[in-house]
C-alpha atoms as a PDB file:
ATOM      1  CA  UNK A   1      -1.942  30.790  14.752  1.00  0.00           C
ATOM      2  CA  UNK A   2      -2.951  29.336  18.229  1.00  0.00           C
ATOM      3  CA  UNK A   3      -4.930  26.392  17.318  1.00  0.00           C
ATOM      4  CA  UNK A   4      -8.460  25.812  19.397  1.00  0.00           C
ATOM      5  CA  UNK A   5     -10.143  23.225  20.710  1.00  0.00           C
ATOM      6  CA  UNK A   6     -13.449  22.417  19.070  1.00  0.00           C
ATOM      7  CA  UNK A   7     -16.221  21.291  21.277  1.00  0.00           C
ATOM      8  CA  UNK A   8     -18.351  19.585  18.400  1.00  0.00           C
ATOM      9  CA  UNK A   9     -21.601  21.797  19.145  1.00  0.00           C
ATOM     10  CA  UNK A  10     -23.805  23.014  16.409  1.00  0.00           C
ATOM     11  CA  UNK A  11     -23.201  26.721  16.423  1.00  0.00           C
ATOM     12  CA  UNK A  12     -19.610  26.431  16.526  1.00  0.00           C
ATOM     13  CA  UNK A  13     -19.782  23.647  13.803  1.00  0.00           C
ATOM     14  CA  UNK A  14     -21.730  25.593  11.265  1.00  0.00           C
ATOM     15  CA  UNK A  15     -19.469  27.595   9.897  1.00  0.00           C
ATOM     16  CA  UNK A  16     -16.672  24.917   9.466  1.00  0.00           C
ATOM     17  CA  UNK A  17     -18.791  22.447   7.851  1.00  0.00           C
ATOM     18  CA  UNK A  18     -17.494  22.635   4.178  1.00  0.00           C
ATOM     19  CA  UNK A  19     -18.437  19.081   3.878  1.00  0.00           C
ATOM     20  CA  UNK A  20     -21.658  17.399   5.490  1.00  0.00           C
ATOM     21  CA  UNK A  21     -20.673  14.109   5.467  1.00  0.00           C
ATOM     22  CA  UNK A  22     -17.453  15.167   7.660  1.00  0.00           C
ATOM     23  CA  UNK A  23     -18.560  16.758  10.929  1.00  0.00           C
ATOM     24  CA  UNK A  24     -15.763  17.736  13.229  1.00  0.00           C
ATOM     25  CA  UNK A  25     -14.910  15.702  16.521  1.00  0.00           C
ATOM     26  CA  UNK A  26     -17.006  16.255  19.489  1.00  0.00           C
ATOM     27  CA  UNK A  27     -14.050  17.051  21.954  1.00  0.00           C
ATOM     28  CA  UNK A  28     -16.569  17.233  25.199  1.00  0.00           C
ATOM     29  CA  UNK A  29     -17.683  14.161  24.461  1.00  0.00           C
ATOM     30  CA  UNK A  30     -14.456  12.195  23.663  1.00  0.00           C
ATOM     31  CA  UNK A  31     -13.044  13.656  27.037  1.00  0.00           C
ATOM     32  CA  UNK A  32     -16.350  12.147  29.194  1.00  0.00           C
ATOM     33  CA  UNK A  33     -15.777   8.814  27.413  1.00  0.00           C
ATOM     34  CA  UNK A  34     -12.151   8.773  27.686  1.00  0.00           C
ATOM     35  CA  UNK A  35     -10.388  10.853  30.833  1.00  0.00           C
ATOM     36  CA  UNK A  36     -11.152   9.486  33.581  1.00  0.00           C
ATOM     37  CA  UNK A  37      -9.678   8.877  37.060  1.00  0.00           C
ATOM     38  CA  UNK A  38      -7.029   5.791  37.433  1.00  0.00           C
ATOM     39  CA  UNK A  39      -7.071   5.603  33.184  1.00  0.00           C
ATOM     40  CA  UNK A  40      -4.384   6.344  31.158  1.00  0.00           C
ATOM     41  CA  UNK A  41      -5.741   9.319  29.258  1.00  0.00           C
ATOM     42  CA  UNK A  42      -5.417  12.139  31.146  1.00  0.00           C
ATOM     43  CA  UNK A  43      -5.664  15.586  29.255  1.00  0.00           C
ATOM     44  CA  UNK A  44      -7.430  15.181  25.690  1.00  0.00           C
ATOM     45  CA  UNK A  45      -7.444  18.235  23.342  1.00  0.00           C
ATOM     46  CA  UNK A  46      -8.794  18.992  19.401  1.00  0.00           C
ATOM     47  CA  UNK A  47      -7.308  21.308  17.426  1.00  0.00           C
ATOM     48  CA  UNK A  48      -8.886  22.520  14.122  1.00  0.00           C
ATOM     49  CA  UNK A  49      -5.636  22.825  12.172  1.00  0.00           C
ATOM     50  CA  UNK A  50      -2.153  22.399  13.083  1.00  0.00           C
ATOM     51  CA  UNK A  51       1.502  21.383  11.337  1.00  0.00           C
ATOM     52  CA  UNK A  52       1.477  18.401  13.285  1.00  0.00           C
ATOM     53  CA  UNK A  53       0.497  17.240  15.990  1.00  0.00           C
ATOM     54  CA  UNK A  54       3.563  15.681  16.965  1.00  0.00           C
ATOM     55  CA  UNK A  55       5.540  18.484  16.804  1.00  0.00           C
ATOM     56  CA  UNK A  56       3.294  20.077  19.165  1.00  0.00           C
ATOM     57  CA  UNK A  57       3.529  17.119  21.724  1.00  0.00           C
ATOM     58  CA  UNK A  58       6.961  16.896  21.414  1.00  0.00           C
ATOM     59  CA  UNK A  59       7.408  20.404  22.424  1.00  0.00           C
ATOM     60  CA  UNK A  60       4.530  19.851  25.334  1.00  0.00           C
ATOM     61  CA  UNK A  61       6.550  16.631  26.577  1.00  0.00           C
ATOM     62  CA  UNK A  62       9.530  18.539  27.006  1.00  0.00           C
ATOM     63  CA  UNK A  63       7.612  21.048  29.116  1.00  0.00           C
ATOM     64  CA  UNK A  64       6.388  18.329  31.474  1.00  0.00           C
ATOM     65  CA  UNK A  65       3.619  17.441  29.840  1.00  0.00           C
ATOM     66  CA  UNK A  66       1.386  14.186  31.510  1.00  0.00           C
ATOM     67  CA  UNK A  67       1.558  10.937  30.514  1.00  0.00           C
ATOM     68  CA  UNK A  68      -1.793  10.356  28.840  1.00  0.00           C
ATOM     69  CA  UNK A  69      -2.103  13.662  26.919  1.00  0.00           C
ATOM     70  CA  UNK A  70      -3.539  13.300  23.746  1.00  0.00           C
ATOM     71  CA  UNK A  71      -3.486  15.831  20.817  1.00  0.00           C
ATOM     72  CA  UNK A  72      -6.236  15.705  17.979  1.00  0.00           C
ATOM     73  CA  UNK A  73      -6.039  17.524  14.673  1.00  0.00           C
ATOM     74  CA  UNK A  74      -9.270  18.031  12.043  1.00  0.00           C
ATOM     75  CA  UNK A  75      -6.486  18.789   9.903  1.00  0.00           C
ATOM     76  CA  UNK A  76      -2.480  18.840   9.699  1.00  0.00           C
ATOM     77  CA  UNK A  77      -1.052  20.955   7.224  1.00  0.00           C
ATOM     78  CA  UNK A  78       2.457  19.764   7.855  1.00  0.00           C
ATOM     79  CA  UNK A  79       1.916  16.216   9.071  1.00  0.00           C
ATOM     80  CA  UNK A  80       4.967  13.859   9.368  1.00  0.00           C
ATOM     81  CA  UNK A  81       5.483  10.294   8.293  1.00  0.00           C
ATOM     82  CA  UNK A  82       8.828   7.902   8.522  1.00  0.00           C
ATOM     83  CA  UNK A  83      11.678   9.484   6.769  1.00  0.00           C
ATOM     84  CA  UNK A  84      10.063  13.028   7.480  1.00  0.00           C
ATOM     85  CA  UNK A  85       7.612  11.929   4.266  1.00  0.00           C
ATOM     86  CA  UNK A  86       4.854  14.301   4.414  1.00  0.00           C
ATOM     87  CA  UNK A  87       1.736  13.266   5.203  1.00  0.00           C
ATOM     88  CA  UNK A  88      -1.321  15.198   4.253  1.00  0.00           C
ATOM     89  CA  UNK A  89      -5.572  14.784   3.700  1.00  0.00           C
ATOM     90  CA  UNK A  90      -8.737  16.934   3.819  1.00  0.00           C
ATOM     91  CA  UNK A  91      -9.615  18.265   6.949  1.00  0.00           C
ATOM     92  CA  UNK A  92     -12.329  15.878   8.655  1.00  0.00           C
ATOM     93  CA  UNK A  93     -11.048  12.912   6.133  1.00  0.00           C
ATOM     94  CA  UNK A  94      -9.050  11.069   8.655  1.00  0.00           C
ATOM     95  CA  UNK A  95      -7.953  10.828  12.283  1.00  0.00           C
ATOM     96  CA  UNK A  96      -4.389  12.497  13.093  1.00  0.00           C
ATOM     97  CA  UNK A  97      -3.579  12.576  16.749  1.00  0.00           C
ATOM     98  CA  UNK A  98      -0.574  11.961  18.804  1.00  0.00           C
ATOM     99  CA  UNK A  99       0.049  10.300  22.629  1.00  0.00           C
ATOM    100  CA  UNK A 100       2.014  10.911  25.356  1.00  0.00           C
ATOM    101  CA  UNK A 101       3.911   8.032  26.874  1.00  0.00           C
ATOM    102  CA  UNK A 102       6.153   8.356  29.817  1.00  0.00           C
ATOM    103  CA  UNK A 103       6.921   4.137  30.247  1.00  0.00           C
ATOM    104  CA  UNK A 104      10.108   4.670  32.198  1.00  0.00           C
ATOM    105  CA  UNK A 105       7.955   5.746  35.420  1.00  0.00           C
ATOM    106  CA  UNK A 106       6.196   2.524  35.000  1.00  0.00           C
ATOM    107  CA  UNK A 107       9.792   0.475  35.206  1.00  0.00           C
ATOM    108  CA  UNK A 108      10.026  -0.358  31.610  1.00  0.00           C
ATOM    109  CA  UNK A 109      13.742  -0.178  30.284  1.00  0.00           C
ATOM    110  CA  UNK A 110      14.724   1.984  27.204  1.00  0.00           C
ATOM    111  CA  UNK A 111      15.573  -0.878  25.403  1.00  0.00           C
ATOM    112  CA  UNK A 112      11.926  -1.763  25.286  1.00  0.00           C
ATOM    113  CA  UNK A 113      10.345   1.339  24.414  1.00  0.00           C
ATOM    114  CA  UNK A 114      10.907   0.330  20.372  1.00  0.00           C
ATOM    115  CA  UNK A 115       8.182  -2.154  20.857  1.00  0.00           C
ATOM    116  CA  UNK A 116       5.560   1.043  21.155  1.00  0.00           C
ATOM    117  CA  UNK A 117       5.377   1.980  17.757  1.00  0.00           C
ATOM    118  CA  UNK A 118       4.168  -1.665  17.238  1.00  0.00           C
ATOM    119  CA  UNK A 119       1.746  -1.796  20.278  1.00  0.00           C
ATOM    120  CA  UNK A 120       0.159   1.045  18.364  1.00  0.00           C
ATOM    121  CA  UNK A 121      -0.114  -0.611  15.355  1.00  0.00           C
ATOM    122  CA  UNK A 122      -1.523  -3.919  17.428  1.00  0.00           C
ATOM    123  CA  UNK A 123      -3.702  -2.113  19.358  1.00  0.00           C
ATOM    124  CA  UNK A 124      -5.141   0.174  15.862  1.00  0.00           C
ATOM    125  CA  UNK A 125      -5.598  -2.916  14.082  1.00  0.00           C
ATOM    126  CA  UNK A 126      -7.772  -4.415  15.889  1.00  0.00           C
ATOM    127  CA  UNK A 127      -9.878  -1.630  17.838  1.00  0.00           C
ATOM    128  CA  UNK A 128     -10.044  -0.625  13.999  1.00  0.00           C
ATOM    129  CA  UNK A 129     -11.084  -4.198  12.285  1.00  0.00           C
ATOM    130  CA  UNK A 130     -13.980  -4.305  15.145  1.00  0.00           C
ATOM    131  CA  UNK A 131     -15.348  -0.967  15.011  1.00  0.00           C
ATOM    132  CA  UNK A 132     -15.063  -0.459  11.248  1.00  0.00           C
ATOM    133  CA  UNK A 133     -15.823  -3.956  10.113  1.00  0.00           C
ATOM    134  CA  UNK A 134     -12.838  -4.253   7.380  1.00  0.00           C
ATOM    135  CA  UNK A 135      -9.670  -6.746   7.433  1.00  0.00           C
ATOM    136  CA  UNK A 136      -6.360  -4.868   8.813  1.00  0.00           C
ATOM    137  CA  UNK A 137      -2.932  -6.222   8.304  1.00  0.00           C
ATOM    138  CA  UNK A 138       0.017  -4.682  10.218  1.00  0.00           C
ATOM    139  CA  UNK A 139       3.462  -3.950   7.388  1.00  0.00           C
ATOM    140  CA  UNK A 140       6.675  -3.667   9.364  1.00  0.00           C
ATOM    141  CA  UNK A 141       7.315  -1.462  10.908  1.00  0.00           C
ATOM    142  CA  UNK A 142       4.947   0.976  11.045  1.00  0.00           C
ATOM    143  CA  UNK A 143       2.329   0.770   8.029  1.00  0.00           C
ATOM    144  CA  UNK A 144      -1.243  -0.579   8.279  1.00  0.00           C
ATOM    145  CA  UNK A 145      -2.999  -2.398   5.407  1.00  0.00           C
ATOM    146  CA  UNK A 146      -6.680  -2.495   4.327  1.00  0.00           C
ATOM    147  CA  UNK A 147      -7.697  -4.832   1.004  1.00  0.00           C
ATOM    148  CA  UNK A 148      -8.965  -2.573  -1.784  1.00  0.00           C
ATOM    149  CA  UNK A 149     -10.109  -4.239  -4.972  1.00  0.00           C
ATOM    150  CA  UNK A 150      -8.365  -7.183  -4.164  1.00  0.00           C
ATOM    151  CA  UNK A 151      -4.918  -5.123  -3.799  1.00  0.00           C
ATOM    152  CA  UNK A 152      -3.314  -4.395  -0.214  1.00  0.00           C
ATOM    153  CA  UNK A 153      -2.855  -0.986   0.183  1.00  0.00           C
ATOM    154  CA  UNK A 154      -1.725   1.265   3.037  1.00  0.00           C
ATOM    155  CA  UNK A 155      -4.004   3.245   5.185  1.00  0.00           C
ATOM    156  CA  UNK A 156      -2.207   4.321   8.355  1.00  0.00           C
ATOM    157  CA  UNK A 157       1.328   5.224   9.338  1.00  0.00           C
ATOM    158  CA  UNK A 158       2.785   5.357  12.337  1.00  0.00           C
ATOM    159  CA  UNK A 159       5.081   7.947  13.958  1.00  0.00           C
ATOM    160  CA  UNK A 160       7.554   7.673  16.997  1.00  0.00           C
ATOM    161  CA  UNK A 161       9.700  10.491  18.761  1.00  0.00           C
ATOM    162  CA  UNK A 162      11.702  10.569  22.239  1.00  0.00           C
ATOM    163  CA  UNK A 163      11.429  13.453  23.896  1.00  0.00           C
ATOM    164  CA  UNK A 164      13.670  12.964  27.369  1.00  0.00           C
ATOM    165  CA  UNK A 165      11.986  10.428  29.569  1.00  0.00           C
ATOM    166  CA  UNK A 166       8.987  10.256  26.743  1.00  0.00           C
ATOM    167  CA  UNK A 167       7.931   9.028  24.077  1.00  0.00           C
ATOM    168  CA  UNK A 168       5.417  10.510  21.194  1.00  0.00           C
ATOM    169  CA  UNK A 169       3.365   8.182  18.883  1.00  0.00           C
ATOM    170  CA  UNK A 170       2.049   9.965  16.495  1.00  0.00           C
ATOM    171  CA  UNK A 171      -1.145   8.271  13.996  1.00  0.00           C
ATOM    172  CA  UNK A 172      -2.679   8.841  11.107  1.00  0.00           C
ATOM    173  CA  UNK A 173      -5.285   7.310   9.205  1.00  0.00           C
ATOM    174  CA  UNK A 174      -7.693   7.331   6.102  1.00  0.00           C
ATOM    175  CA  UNK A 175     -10.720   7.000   7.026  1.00  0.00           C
ATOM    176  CA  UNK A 176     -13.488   8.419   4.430  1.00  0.00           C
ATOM    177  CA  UNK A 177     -11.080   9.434   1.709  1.00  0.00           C
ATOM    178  CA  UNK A 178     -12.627   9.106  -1.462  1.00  0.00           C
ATOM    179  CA  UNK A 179     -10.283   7.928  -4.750  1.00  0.00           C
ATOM    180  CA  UNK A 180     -10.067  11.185  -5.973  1.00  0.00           C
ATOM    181  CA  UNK A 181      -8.587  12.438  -2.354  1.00  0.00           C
ATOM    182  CA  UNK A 182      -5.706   9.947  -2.321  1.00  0.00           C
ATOM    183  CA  UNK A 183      -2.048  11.080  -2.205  1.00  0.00           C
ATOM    184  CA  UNK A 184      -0.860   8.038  -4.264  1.00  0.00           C
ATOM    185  CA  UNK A 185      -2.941   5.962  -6.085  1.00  0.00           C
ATOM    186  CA  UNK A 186      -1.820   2.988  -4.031  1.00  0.00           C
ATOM    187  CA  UNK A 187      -3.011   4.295  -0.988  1.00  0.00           C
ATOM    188  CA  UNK A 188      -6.230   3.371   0.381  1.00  0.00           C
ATOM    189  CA  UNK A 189      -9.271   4.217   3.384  1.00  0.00           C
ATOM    190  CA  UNK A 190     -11.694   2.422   5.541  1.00  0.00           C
ATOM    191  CA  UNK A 191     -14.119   3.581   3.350  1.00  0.00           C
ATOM    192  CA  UNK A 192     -12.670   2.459   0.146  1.00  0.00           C
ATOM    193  CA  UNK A 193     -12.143  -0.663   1.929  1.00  0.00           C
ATOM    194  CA  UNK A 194     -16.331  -1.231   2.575  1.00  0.00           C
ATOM    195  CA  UNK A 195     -16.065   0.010   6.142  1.00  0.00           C
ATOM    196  CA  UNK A 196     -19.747  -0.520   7.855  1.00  0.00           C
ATOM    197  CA  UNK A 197     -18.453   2.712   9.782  1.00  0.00           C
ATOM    198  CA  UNK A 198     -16.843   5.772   9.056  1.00  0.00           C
ATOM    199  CA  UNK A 199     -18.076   7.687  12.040  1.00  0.00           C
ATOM    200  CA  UNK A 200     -14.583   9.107  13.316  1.00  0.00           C
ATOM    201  CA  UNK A 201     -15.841   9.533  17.119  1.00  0.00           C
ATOM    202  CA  UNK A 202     -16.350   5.926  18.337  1.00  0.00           C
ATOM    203  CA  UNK A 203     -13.409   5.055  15.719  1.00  0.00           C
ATOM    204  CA  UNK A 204     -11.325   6.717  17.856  1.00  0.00           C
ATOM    205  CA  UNK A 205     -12.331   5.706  21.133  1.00  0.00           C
ATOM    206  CA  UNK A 206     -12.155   2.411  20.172  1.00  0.00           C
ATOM    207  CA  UNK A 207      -8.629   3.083  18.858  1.00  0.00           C
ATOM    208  CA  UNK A 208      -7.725   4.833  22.018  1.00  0.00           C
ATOM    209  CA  UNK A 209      -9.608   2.527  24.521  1.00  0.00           C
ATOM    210  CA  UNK A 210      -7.434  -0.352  22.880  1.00  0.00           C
ATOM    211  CA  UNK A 211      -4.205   0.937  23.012  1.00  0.00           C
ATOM    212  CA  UNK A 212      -4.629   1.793  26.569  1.00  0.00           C
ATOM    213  CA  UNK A 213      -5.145  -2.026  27.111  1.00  0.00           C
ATOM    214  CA  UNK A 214      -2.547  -2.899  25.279  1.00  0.00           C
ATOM    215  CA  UNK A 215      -0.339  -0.192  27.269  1.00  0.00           C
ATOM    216  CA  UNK A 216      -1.551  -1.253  30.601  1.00  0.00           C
ATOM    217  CA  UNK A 217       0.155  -5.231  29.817  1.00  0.00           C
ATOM    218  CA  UNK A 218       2.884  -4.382  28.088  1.00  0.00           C
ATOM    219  CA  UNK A 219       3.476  -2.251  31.217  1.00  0.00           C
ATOM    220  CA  UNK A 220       2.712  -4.867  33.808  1.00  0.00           C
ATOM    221  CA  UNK A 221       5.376  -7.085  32.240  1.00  0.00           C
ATOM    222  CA  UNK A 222       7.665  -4.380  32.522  1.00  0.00           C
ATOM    223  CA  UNK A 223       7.730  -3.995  28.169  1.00  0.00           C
ATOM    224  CA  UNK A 224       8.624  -7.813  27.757  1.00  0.00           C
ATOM    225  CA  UNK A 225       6.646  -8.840  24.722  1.00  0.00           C
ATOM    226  CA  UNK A 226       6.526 -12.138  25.086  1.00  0.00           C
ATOM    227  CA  UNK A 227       5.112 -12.716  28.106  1.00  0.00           C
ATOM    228  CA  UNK A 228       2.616  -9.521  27.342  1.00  0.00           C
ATOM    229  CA  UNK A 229       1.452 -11.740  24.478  1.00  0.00           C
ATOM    230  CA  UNK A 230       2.206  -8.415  21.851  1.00  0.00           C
ATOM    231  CA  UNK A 231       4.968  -9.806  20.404  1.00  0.00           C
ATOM    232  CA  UNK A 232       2.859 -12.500  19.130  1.00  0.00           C
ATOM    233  CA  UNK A 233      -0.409 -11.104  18.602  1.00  0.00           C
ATOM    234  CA  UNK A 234       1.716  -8.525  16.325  1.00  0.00           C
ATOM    235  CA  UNK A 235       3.553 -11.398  14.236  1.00  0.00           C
ATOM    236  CA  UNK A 236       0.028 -12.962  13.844  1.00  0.00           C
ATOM    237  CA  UNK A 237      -1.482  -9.483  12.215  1.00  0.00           C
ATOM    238  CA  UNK A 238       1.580  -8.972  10.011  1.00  0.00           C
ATOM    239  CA  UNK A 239       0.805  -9.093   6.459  1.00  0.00           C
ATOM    240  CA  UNK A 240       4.782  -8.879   5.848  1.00  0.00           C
ATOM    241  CA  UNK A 241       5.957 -12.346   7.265  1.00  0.00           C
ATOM    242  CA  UNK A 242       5.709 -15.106   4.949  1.00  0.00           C
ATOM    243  CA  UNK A 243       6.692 -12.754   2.077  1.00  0.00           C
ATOM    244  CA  UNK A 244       9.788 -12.250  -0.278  1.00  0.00           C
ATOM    245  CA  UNK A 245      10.447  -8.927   0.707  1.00  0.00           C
ATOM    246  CA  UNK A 246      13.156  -6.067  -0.674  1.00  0.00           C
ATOM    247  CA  UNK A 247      14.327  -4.216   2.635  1.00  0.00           C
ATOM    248  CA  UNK A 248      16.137  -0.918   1.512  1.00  0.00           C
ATOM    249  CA  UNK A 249      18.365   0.285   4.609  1.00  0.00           C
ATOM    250  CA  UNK A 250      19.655   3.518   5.590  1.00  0.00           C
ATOM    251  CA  UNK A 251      22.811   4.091   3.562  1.00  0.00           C
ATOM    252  CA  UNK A 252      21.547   3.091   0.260  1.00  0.00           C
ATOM    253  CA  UNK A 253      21.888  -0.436   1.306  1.00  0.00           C
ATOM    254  CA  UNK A 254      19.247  -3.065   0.410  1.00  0.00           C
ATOM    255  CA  UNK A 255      18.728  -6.721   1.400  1.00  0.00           C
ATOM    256  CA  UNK A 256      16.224  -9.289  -0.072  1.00  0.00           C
ATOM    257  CA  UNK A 257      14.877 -12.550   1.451  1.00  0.00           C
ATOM    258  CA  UNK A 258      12.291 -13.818   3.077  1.00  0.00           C
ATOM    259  CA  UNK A 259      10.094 -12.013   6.374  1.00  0.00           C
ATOM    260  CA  UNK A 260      10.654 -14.920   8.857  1.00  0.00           C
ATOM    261  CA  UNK A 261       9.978 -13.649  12.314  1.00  0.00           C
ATOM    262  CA  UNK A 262       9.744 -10.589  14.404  1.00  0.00           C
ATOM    263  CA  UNK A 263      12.407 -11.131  17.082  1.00  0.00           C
ATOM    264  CA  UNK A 264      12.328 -10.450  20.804  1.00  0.00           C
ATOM    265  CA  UNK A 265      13.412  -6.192  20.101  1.00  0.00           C
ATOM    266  CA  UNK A 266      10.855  -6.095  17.628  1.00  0.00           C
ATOM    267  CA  UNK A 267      13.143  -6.501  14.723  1.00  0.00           C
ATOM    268  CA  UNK A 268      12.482  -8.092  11.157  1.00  0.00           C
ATOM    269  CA  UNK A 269      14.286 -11.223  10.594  1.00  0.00           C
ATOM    270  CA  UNK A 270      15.189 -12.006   6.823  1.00  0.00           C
ATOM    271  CA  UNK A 271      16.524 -15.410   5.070  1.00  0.00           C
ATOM    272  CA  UNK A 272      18.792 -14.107   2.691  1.00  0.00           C
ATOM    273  CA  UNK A 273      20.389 -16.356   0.538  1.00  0.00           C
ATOM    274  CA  UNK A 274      22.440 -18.976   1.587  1.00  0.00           C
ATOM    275  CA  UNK A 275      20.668 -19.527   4.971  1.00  0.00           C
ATOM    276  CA  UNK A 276      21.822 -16.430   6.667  1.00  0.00           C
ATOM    277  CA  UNK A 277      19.124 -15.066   8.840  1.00  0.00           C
ATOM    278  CA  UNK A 278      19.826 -11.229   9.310  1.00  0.00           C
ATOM    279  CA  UNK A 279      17.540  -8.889  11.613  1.00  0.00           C
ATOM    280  CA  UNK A 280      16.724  -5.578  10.174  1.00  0.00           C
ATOM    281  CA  UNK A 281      15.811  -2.722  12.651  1.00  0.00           C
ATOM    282  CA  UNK A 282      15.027   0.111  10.304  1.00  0.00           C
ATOM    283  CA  UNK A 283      14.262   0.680   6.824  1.00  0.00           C
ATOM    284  CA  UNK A 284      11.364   0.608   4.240  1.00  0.00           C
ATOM    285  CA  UNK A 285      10.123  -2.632   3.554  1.00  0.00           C
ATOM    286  CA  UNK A 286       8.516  -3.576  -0.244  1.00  0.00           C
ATOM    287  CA  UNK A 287       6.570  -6.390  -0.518  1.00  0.00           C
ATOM    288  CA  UNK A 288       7.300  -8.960  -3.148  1.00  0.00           C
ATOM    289  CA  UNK A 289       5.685 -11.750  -3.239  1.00  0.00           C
ATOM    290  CA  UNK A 290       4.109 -14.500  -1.295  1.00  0.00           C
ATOM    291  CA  UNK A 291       5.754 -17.500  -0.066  1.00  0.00           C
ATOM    292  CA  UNK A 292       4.105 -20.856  -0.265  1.00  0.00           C
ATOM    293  CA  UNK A 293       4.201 -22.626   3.144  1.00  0.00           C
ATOM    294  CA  UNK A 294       4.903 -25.961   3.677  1.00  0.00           C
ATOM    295  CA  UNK A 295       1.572 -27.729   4.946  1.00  0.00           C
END
């Protein structure tokens, strides 16, 4: 299957509306709002169905791809998360799209480039928590939180891939999943969570528009996040510092302690026991409990 690009316009929509209050992306329209000369976005496509989309970037990176390229799938029928979990929704239910970053070009070392994955989730959160009009919280490393029914519960994920001198990011979110839809029944949706919006067009602009911000100072500081201010604006949106937290490591390994800083290479720093403050650079994070602050 070769997948197309959808243009949004009634008589090629008709036929691929199986549900009203889901019309498809208007790709013309994204690409006026968004490519455009000296911006970051360069080449903007929407597929109707793919595996995922970044699989397909990957591959188009390798190939010389532009920085700026964005990918856009109505549906991903073999959409990664961390771990290689699958990730899967209703076509139309969500947006799933993928970048193209090339930050080497703009002098940024390597040892930066983990910090992307977290610009993402920065720059999401709050394009998102404007445009949609609902609370986000950022989970390390790459989760984002909406409150539904008083519970905390995950509604984006986060994907990132190297691919030579680039890098992939990779997004997916719930947007006007219903309970019924959900994969787990923790998980949760801007419109579960009372968004005032659900329209996925200027939900992703404003998602896209953001990150290029976001992009364009973290680059002019050559990736330093402190002096970019991400580093933290992203502590200051994480719902995970401040908590007792179970981190369970690659290797079967787990540590427990408290979430007490996200450290200049955009580590988590736990308290264990005893005092011992250890940095944790991958693994999933559960979230245990609160921990009263001293006033």
């Amino acid at each position: 299957m070769t997948p197309s690009d959808t243009s949004g316009s009634p008589g090629d929509a008709r036929g691929r509306w199986s549900d009203l209050e889901r019309p498809p992306l208007n790709a013309a329209a994204l690409r006026r709002g968004l490519v455009r000369p000296g911006g970051l976005w360069t080449e903007l496509e929407v597929v109707r169905a793919t595996g995922s989309t970044n699989t397909d970037l990957v591959t188009r990176a390798r190939a010389g791809a532009p920085e700026g390229t964005v990918l856009i799938a109505e549906e991903q029928t073999a959409g990664r998360g961390r771990l290689d979990r699958a990730w899967t929704a209703p076509a139309r239910s969500g947006l799933f799209f993928s970048i193209l970053l090339r930050p080497g070009g703009a002098g940024v070392p390597t040892e930066r480039w983990g910090w992307l994955p977290l610009l993402a989730g920065v720059a999401a959160a709050g394009a998102l928590s404007r445009t949609a009009g609902v609370d986000t919280a950022l989970k390390w490393p790459n989760d984002l939180l909406v409150t539904v029914e008083g519970e905390e519960r995950k509604f984006g994920g986060i994907l990132a891939e190297r691919a030579g001198d680039a890098v992939v990011i990779g997004m997916g979110l719930n947007v006007s999943l219903r309970a019924g839809e959900l994969p787990v029944p923790t998980a949760g949706s801007l419109a579960l969570a009372n968004a005032i919006s659900t329209d996925r067009d200027p939900l992703l602009r404003a998602v896209l528009r953001s990150i290029a911000e976001w992009y364009g100072e973290w680059r002019r500081f050559e990736g330093d996040p402190g002096a970019s201010g991400l580093q933290e604006t992203y502590a200051a949106g994480c719902a995970t510092l401040g908590r007792q937290v179970r981190a369970e490591l690659p290797g079967g390994r787990e540590r427990i302690g408290e979430a007490v800083a996200i450290d200049g290479d955009g580590r988590l720093v736990l308290a264990t026991e005893g005092g011992v403050q250890e940095p944790v650079s991958a693994g999933d994070i559960v979230h245990l409990r609160s921990v009263p602050r001293e006033e």
